[in-house]
PDB file of N, CA and C in Angstrom:
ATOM      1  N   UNK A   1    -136.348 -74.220 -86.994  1.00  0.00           N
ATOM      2  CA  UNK A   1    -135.969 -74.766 -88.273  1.00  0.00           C
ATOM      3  C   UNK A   1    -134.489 -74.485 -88.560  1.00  0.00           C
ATOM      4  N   UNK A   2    -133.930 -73.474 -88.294  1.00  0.00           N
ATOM      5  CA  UNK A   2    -132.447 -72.706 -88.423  1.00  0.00           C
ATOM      6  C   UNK A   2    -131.752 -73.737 -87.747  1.00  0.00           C
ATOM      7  N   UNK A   3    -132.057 -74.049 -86.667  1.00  0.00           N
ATOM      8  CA  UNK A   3    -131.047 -74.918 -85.534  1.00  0.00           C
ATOM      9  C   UNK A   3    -131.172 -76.450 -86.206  1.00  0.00           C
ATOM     10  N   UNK A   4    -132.338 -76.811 -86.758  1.00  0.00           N
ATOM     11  CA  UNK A   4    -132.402 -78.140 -87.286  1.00  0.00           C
ATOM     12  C   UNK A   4    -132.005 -78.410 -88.364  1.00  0.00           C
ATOM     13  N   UNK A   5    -131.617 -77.293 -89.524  1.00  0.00           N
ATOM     14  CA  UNK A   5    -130.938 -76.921 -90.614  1.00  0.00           C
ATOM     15  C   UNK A   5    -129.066 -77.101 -90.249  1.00  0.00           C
ATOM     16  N   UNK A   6    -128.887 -76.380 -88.957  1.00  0.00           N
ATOM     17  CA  UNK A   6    -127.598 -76.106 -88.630  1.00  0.00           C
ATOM     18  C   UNK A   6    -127.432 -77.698 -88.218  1.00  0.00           C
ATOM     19  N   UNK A   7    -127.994 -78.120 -87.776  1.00  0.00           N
ATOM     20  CA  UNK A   7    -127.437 -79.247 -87.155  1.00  0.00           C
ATOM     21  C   UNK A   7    -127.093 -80.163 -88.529  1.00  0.00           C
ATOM     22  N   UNK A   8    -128.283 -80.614 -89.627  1.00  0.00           N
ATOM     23  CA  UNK A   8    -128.520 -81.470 -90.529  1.00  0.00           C
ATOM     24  C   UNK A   8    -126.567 -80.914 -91.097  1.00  0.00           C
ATOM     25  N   UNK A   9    -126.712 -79.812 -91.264  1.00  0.00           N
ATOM     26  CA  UNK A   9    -125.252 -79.424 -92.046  1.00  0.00           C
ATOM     27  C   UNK A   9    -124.543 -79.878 -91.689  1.00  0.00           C
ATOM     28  N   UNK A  10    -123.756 -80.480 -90.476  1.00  0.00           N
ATOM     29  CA  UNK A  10    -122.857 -80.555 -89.621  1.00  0.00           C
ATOM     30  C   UNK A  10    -122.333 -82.118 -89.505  1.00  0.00           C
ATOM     31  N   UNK A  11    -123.573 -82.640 -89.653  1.00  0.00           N
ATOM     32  CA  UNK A  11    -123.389 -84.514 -89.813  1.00  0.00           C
ATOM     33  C   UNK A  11    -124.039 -85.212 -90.894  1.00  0.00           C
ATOM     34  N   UNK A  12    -124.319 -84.143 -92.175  1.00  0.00           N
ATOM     35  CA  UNK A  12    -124.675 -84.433 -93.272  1.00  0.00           C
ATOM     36  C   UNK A  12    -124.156 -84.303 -94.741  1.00  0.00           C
ATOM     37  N   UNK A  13    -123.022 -82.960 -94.510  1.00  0.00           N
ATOM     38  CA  UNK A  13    -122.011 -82.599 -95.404  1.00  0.00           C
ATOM     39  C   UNK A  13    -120.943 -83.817 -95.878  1.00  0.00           C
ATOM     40  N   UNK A  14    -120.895 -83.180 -97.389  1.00  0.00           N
ATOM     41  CA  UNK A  14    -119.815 -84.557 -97.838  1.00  0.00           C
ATOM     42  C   UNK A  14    -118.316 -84.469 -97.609  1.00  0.00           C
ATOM     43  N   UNK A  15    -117.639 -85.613 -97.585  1.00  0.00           N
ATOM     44  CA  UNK A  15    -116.789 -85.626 -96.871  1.00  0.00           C
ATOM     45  C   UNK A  15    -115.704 -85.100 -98.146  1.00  0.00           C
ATOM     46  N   UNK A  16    -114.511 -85.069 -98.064  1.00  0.00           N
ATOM     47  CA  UNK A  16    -112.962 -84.419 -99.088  1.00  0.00           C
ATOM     48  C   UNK A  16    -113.615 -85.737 -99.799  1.00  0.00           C
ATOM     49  N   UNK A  17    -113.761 -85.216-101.430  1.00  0.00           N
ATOM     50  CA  UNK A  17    -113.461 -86.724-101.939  1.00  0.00           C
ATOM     51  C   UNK A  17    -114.870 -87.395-102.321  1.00  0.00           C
ATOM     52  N   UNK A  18    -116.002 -87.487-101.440  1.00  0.00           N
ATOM     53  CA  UNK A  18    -117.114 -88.113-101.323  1.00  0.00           C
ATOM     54  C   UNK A  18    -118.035 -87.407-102.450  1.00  0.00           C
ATOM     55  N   UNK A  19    -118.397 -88.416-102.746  1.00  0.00           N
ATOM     56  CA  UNK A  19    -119.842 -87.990-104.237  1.00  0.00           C
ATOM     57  C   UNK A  19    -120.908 -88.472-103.756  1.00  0.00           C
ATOM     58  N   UNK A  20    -122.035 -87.833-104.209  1.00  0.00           N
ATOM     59  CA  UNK A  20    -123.526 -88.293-104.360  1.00  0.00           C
ATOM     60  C   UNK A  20    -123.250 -89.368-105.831  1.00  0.00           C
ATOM     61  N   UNK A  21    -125.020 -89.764-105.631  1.00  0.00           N
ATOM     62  CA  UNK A  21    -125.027 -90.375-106.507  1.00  0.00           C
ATOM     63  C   UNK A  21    -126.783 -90.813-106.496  1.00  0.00           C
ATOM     64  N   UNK A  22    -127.019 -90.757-107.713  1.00  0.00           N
ATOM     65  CA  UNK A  22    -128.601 -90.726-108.135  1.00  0.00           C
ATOM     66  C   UNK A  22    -128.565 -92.294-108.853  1.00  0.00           C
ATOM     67  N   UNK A  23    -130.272 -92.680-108.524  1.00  0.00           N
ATOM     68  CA  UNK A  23    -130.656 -93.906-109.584  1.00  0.00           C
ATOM     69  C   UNK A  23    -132.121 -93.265-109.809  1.00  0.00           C
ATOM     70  N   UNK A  24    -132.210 -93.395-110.575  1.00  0.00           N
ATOM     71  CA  UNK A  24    -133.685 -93.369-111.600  1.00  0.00           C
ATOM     72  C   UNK A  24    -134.071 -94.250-112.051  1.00  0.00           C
ATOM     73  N   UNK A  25    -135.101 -95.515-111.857  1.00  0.00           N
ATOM     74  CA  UNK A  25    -135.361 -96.017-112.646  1.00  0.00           C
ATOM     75  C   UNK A  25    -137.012 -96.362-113.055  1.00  0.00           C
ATOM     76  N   UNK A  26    -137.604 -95.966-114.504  1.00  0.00           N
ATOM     77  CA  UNK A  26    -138.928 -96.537-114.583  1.00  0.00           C
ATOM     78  C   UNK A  26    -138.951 -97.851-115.114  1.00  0.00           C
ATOM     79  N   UNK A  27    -140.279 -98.441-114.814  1.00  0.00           N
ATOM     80  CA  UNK A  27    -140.850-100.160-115.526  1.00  0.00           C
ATOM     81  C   UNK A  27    -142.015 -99.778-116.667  1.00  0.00           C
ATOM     82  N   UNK A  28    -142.027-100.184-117.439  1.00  0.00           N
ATOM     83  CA  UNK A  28    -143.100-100.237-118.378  1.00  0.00           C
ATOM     84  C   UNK A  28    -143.992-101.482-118.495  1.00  0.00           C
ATOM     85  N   UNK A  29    -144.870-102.006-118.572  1.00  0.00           N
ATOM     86  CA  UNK A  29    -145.812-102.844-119.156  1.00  0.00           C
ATOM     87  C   UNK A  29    -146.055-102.591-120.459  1.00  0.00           C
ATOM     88  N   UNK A  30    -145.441-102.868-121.795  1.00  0.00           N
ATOM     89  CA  UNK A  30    -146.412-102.311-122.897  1.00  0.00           C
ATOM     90  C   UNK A  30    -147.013-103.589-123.334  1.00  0.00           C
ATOM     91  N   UNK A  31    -148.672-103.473-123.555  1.00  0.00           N
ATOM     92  CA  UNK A  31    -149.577-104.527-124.394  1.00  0.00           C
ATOM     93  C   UNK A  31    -149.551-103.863-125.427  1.00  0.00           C
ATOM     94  N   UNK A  32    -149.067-104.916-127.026  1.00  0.00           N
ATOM     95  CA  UNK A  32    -149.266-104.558-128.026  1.00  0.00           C
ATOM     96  C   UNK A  32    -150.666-104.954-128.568  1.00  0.00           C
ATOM     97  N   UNK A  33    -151.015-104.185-129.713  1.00  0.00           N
ATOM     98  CA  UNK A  33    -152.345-104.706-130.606  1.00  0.00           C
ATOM     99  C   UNK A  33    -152.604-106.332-130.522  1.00  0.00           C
ATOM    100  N   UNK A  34    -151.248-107.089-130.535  1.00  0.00           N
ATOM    101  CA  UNK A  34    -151.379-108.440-130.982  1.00  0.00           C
ATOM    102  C   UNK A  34    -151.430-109.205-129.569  1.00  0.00           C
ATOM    103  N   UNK A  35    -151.701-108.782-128.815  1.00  0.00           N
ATOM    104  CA  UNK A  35    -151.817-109.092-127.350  1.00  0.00           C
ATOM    105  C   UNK A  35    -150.443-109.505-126.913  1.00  0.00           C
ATOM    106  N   UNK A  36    -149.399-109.271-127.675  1.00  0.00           N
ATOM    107  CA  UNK A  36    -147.890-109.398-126.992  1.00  0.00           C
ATOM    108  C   UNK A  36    -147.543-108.263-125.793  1.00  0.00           C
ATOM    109  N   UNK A  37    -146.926-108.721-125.005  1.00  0.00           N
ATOM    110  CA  UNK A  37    -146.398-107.925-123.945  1.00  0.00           C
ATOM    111  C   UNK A  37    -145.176-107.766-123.970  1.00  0.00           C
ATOM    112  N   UNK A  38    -144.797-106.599-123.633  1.00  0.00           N
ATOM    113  CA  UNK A  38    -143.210-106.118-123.645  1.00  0.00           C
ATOM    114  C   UNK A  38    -142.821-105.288-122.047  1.00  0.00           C
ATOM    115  N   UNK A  39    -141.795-105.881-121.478  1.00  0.00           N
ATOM    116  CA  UNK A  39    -141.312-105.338-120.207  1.00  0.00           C
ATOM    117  C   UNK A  39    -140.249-104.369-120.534  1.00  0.00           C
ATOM    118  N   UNK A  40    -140.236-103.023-120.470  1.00  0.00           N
ATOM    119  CA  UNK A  40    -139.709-102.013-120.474  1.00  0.00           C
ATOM    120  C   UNK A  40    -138.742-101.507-118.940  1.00  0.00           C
ATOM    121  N   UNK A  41    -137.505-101.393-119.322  1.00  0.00           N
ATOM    122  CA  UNK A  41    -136.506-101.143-117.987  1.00  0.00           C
ATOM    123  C   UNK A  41    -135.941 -99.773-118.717  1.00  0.00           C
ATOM    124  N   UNK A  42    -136.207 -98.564-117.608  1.00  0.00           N
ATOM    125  CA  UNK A  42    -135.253 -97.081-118.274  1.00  0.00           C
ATOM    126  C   UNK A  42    -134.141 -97.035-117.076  1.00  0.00           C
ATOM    127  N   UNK A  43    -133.118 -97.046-116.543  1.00  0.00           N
ATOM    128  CA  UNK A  43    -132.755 -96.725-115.938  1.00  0.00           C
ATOM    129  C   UNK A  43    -131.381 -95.955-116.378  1.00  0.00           C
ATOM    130  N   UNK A  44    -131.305 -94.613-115.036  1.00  0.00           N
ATOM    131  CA  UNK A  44    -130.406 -93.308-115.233  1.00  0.00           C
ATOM    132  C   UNK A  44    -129.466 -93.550-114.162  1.00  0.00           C
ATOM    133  N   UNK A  45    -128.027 -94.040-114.405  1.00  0.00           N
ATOM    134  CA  UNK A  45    -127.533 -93.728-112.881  1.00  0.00           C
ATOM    135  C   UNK A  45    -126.434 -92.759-112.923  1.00  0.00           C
ATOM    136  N   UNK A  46    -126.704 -91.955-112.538  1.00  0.00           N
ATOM    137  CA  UNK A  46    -125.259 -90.696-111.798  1.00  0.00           C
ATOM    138  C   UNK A  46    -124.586 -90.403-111.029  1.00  0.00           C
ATOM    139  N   UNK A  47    -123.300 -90.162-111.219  1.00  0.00           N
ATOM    140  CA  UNK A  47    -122.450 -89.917-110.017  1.00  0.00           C
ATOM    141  C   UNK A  47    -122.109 -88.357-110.087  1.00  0.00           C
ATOM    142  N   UNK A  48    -122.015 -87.802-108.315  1.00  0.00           N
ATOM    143  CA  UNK A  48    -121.206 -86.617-108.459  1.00  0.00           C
ATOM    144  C   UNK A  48    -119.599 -86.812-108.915  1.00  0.00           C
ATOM    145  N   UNK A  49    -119.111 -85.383-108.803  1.00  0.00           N
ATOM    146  CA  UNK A  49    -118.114 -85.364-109.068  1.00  0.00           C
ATOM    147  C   UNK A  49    -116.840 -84.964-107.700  1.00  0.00           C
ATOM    148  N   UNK A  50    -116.188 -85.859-107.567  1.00  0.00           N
ATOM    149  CA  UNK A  50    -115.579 -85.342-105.843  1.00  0.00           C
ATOM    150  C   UNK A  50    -114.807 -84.393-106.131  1.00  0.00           C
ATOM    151  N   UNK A  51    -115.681 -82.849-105.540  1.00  0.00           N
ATOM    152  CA  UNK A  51    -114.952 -81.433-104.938  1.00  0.00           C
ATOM    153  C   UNK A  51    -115.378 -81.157-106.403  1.00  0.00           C
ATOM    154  N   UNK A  52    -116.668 -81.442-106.820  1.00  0.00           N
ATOM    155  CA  UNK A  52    -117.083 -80.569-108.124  1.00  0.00           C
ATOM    156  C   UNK A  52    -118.718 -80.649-107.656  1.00  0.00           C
ATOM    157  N   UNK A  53    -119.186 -80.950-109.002  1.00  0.00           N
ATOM    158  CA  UNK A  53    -120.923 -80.508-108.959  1.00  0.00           C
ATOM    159  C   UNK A  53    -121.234 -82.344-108.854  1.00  0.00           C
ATOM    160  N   UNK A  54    -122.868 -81.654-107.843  1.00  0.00           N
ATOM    161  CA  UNK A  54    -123.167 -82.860-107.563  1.00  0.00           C
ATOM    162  C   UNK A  54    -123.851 -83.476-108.247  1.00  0.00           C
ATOM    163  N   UNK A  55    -124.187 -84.729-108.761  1.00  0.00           N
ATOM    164  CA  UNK A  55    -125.275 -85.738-109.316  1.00  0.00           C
ATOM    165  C   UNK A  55    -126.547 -85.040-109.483  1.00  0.00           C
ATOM    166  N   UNK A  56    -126.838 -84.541-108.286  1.00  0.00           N
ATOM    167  CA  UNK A  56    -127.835 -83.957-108.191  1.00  0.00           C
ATOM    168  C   UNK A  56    -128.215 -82.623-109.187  1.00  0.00           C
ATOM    169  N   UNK A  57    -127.078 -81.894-108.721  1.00  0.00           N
ATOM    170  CA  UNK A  57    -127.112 -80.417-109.212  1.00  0.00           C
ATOM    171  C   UNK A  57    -126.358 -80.906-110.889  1.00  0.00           C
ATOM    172  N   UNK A  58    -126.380 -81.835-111.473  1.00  0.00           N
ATOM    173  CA  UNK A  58    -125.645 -81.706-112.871  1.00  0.00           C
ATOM    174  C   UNK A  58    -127.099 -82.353-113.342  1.00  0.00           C
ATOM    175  N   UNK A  59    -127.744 -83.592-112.878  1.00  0.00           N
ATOM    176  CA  UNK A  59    -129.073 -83.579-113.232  1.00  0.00           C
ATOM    177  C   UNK A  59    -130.623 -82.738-113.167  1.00  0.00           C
ATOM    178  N   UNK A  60    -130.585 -81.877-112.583  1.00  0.00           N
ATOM    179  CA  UNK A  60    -131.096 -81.107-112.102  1.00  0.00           C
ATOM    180  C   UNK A  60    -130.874 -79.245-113.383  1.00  0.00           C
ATOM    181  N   UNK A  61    -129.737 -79.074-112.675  1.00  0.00           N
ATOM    182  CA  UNK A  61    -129.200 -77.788-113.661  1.00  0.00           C
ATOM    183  C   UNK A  61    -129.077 -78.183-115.201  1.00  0.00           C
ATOM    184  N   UNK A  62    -128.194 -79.100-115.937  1.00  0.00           N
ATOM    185  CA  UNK A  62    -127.999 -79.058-117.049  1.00  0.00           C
ATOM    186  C   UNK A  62    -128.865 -79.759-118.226  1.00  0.00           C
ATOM    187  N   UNK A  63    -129.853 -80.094-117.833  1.00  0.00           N
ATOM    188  CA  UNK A  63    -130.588 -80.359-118.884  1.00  0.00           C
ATOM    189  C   UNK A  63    -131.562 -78.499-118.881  1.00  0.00           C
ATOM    190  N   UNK A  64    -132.122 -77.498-117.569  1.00  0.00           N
ATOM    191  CA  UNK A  64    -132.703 -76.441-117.981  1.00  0.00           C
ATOM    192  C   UNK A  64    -131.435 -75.882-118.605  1.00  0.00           C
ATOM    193  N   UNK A  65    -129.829 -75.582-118.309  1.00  0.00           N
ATOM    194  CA  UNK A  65    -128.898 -75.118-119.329  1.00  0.00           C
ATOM    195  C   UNK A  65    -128.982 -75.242-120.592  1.00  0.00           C
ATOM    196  N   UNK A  66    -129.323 -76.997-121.030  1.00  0.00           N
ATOM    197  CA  UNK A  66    -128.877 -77.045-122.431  1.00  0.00           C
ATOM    198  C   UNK A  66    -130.339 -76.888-123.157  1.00  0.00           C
ATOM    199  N   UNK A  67    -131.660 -76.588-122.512  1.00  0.00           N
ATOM    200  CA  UNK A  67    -132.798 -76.074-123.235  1.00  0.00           C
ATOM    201  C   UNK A  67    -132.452 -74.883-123.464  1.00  0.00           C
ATOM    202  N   UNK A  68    -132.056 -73.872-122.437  1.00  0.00           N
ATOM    203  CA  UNK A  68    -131.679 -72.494-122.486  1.00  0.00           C
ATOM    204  C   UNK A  68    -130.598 -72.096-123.780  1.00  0.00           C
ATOM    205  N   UNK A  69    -129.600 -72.571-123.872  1.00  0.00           N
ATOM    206  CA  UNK A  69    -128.603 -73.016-124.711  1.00  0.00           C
ATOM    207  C   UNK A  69    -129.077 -73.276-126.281  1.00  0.00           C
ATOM    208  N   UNK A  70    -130.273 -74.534-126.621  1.00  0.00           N
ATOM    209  CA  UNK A  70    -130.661 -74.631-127.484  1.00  0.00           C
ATOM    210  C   UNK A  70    -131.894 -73.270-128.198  1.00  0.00           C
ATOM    211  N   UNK A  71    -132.486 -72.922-126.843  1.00  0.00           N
ATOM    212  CA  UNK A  71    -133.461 -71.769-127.522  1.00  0.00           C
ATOM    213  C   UNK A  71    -132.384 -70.694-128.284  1.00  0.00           C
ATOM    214  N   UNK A  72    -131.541 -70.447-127.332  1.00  0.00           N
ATOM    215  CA  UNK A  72    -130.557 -69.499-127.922  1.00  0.00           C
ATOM    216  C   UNK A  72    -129.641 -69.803-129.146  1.00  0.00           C
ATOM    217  N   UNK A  73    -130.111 -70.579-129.418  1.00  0.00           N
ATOM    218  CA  UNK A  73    -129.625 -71.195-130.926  1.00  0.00           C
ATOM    219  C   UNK A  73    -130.499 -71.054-132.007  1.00  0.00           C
ATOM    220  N   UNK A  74    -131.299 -71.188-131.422  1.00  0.00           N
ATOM    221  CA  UNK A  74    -132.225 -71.524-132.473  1.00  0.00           C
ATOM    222  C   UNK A  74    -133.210 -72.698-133.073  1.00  0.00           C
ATOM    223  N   UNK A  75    -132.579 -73.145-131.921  1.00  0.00           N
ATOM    224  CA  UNK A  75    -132.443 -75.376-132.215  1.00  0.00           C
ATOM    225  C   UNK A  75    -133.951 -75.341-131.552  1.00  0.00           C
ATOM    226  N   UNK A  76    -134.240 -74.692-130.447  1.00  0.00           N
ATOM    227  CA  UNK A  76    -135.721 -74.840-130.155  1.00  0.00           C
ATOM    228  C   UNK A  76    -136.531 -73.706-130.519  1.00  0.00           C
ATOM    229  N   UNK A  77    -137.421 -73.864-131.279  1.00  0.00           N
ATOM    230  CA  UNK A  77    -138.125 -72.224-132.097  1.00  0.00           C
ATOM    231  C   UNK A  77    -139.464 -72.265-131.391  1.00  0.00           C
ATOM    232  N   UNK A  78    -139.814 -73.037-130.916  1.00  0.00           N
ATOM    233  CA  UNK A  78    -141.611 -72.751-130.087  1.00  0.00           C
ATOM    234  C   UNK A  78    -141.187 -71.958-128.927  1.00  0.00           C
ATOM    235  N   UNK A  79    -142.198 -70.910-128.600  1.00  0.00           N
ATOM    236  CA  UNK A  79    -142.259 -69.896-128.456  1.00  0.00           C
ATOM    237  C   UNK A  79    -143.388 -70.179-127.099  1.00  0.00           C
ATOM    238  N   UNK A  80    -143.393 -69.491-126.225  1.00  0.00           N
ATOM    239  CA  UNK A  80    -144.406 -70.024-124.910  1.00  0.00           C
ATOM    240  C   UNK A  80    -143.985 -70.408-123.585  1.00  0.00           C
ATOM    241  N   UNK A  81    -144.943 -71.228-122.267  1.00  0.00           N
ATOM    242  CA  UNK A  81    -144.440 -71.621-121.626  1.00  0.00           C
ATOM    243  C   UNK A  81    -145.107 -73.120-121.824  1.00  0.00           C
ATOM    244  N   UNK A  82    -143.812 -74.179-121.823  1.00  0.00           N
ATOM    245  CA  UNK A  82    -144.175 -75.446-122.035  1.00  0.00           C
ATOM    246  C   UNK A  82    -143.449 -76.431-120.898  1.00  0.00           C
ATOM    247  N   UNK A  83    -144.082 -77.401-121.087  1.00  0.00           N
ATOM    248  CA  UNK A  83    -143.646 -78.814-120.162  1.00  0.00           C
ATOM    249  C   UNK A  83    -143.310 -79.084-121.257  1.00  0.00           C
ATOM    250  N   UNK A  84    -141.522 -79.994-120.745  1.00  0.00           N
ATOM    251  CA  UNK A  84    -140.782 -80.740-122.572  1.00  0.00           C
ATOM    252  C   UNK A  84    -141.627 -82.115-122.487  1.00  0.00           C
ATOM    253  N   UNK A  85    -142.374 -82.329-122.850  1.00  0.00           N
ATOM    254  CA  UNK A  85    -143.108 -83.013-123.167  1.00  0.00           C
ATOM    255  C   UNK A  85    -143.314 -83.184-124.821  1.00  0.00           C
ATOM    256  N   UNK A  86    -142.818 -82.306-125.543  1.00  0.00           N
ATOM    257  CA  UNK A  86    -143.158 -81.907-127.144  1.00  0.00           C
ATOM    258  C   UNK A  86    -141.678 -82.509-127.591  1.00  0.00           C
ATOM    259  N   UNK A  87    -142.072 -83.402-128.701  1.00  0.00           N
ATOM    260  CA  UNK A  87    -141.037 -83.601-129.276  1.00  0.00           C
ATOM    261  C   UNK A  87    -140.048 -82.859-129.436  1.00  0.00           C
ATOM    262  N   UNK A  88    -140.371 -81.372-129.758  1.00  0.00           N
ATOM    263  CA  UNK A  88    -139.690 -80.686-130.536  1.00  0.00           C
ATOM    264  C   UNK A  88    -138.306 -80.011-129.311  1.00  0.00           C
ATOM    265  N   UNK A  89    -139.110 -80.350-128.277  1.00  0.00           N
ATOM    266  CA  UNK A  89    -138.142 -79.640-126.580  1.00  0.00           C
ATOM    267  C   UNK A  89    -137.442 -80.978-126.554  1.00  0.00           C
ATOM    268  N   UNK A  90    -138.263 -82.008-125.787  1.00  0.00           N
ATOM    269  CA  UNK A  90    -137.032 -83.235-125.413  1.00  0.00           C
ATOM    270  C   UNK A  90    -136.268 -83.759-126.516  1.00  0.00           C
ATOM    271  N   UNK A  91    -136.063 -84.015-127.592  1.00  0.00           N
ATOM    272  CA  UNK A  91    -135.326 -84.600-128.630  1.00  0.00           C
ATOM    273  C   UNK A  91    -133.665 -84.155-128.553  1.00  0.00           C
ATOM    274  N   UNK A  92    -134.241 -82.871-128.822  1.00  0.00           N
ATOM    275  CA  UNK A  92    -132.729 -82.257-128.607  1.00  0.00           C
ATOM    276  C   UNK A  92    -131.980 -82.120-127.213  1.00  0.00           C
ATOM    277  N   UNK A  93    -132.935 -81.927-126.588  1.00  0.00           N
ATOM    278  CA  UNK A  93    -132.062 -81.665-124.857  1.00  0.00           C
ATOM    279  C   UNK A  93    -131.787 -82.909-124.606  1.00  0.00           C
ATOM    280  N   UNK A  94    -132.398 -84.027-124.830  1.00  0.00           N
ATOM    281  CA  UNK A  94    -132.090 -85.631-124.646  1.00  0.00           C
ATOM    282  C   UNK A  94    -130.776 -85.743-125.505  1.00  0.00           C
ATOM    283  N   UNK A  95    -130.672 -85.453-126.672  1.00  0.00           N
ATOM    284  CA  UNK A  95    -129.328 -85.828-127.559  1.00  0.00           C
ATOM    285  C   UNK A  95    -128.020 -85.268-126.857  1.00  0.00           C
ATOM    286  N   UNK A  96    -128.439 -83.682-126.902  1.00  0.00           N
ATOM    287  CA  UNK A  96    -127.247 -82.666-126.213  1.00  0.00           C
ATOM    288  C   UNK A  96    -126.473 -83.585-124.477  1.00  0.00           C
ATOM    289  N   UNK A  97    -127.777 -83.821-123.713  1.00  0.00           N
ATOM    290  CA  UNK A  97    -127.538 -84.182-122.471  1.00  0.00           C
ATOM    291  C   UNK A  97    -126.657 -85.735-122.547  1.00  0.00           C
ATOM    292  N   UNK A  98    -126.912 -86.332-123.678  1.00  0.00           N
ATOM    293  CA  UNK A  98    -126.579 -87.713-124.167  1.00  0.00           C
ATOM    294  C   UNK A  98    -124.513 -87.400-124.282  1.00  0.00           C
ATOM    295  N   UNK A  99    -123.951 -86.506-124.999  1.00  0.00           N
ATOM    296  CA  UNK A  99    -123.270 -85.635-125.046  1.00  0.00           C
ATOM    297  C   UNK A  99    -122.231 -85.616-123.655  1.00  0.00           C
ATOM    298  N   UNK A 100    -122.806 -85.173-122.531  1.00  0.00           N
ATOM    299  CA  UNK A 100    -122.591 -84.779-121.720  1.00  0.00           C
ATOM    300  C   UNK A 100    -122.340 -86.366-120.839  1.00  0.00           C
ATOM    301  N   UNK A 101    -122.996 -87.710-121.236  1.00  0.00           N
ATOM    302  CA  UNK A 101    -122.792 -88.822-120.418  1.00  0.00           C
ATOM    303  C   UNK A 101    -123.752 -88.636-119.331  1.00  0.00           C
ATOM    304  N   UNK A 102    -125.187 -87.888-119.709  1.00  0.00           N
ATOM    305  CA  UNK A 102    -126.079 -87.852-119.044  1.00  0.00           C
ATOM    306  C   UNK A 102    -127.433 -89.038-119.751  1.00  0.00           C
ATOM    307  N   UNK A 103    -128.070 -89.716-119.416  1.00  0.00           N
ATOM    308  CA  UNK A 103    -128.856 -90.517-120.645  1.00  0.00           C
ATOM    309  C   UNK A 103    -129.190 -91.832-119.819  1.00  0.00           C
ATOM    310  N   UNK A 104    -130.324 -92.089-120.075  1.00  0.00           N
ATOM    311  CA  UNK A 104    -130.840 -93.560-119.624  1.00  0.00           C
ATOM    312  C   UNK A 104    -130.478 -94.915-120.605  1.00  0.00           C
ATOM    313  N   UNK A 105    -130.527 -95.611-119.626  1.00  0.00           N
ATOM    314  CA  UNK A 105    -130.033 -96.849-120.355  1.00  0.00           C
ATOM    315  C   UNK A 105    -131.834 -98.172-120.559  1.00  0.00           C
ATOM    316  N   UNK A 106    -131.809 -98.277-121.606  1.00  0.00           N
ATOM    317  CA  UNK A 106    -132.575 -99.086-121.667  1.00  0.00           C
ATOM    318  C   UNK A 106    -132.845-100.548-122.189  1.00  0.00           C
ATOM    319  N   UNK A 107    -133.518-101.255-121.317  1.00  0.00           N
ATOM    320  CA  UNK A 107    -133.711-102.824-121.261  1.00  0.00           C
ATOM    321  C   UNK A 107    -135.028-103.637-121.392  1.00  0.00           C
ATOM    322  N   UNK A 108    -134.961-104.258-122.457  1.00  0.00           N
ATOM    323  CA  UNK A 108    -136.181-104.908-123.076  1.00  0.00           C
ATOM    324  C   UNK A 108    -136.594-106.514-122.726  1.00  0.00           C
ATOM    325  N   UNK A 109    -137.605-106.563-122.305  1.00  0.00           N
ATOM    326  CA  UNK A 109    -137.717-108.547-121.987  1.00  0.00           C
ATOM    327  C   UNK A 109    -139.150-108.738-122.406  1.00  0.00           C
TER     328      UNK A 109
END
């Protein structure tokens, strides 16, 4: 595994200059009560930063930062171990991260 690790490093590393770059995207179907249908588009796209942090590691790291950040504020007061799934977690880390030029873009048909 070491030697197949060493190797991956060697012809896989980014080049002076070169960024990653992430796409995210979900589809929705929503059926309303009135039997209307709505096509839902979320899409996230990110770039690294060349000879800084990657796409990866800024999506990844700074949204657990700015939860960490907000508990220590005060901004998140529930107490536990949770999936942000609760309004009360994603709202704010979504706004803060929004902030940052982190944030999905969304498209309605």
């Amino acid at each position: 595994m070491d030697a197949l690790v060493e190797q991956m490093q060697s012809i896989m590393k980014y080049e002076p200059n070169e960024q990653d770059m992430i796409v995210l995207q979900h589809e929705f179907t929503v059926k309303w009560d009135n039997n209307r249908q709505q096509h839902i588009c979320s899409c996230l796209v990110e770039y690294g930063e060349p000879g800084g942090d990657s796409a990866m590691a800024r999506t990844v790291g700074l949204p657990a930062a700015t939860a960490v950040h907000l508990i220590a504020q005060k901004a998140i007061s529930i107490t536990g171990v949770h999936i942000p799934i609760l309004d009360v977690i994603f709202i704010p880390v979504l706004a803060k991260l929004k902030e940052l030029q982190i944030c999905f873009k969304e498209s309605n048909n």
